[in-house]
Protein backbone atom coordinates (compact mmCIF):
# COMPACT_ATOMS: atom_id res chain seq x y z
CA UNK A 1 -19.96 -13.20 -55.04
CA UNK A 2 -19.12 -10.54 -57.26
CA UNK A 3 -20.31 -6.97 -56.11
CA UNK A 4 -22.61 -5.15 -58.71
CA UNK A 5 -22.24 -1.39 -57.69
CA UNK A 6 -19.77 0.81 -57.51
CA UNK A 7 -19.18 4.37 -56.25
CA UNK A 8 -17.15 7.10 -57.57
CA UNK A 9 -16.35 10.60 -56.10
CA UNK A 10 -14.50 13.69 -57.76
CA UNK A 11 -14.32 17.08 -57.12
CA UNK A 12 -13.33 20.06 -59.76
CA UNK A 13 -12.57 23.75 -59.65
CA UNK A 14 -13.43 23.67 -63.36
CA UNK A 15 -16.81 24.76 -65.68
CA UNK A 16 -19.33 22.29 -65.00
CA UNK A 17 -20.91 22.64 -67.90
CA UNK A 18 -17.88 20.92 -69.36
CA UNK A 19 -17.11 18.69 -66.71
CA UNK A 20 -20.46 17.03 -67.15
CA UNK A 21 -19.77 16.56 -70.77
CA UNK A 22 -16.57 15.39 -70.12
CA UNK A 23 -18.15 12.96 -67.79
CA UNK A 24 -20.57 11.89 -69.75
CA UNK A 25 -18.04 10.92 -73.00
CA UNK A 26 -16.14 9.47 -70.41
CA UNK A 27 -18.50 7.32 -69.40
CA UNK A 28 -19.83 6.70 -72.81
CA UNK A 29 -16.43 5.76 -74.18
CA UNK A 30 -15.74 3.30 -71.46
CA UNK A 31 -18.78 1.50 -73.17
CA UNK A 32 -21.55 2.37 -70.16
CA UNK A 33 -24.79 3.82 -70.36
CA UNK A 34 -25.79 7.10 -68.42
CA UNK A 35 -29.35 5.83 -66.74
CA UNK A 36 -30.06 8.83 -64.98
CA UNK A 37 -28.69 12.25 -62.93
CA UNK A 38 -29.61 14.51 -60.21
CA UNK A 39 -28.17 18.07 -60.25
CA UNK A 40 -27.90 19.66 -56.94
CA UNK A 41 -27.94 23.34 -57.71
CA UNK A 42 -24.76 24.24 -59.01
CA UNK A 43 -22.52 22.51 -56.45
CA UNK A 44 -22.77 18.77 -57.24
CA UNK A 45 -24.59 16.58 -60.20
CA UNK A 46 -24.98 12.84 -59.24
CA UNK A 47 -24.76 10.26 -62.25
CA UNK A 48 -26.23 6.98 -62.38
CA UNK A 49 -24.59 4.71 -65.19
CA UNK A 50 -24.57 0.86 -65.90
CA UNK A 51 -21.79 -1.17 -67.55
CA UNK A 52 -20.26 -4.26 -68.12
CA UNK A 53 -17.81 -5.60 -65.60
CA UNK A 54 -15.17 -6.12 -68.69
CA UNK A 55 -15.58 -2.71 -69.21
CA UNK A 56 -14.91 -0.82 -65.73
CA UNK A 57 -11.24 -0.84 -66.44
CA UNK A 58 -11.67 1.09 -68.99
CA UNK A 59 -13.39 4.20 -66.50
CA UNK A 60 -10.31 5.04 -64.79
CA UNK A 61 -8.41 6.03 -67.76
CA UNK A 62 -11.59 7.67 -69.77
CA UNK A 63 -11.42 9.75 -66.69
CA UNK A 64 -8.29 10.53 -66.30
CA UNK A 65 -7.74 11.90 -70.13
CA UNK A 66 -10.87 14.10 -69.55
CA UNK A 67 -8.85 15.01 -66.80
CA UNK A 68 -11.53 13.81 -63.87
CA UNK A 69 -9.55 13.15 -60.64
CA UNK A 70 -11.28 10.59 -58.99
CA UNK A 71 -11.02 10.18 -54.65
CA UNK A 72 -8.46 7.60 -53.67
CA UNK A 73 -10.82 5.58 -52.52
CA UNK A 74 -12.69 5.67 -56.23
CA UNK A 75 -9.77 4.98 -57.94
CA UNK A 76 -9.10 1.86 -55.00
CA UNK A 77 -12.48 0.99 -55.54
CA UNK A 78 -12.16 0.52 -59.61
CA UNK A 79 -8.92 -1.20 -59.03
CA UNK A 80 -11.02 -3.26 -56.92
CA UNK A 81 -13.24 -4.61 -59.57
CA UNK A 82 -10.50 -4.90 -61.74
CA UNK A 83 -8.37 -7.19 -59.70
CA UNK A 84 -11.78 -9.03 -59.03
CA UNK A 85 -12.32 -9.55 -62.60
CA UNK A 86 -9.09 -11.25 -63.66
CA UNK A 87 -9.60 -14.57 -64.19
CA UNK A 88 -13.21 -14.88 -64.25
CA UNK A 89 -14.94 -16.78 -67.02
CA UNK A 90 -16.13 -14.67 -69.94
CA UNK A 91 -19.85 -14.85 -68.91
CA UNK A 92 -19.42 -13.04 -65.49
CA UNK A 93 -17.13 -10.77 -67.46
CA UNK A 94 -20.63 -9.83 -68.94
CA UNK A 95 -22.28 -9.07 -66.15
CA UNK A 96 -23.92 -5.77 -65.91
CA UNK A 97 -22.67 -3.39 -63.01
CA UNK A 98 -23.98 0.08 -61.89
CA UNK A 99 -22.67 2.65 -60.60
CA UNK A 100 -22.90 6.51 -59.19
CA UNK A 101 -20.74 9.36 -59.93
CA UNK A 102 -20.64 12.16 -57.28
CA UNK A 103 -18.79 15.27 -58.71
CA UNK A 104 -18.87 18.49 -56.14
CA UNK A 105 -18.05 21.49 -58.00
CA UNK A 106 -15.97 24.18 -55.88
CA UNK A 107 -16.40 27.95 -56.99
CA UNK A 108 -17.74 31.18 -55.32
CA UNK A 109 -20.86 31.35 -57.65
CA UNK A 110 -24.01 31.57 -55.47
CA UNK A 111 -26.82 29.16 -55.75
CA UNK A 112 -28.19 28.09 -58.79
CA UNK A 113 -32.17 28.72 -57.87
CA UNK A 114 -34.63 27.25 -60.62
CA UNK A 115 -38.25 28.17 -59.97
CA UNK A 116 -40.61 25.44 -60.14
CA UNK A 117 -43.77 26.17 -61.88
């Protein structure tokens, strides 16, 4: 059975504003789909995406030249479904996966508060 979800975790001392872009054309570029997000404050945003199995090879590298350094165990997990994926016949290749990407932003800013109306 191949597994349909994956989960990735990063971490960055960098802007978020441009880390979120960066993961987001990241994402794009690896030929997934953003479905959704959750910002918590300003210390972590949690994206939802869906792609193609054939395509999650592709994630690891987008990342890495938007220089987003995945946890070892993200980067073991995409190697995962890439060893998985050799060999399969083109129509499971096609298979739709999803995924999350965690990314906790470390810096001494206090609390983002947004008031609710």
């Amino acid at each position: 059975m191949i597994p349909n979800f994956i989960r990735l975790n990063s971490s960055t001392r960098h802007d978020r504003h441009t880390v979120i872009a960066h993961a987001r054309e990241a994402i794009s570029k690896s030929g997934g789909w953003i479905l959704d997000f959750k910002m918590f404050s300003n210390v972590s945003i949690n994206i939802v995406f869906q792609m193609a199995l054939s395509d999650v090879g592709k994630l690891a590298q987008a990342f890495e030249q938007v220089e987003i350094k995945l946890y070892p165990e993200s980067i073991e997990a995409l190697d995962g479904f890439v060893q998985m994926s050799k060999g399969l016949p083109r129509e499971k290749l096609e298979a739709e996966i999803f995924g999350t990407l965690q990314i906790t932003f470390i810096h001494k800013d206090k609390d983002l508060k947004i008031i609710v109306p």
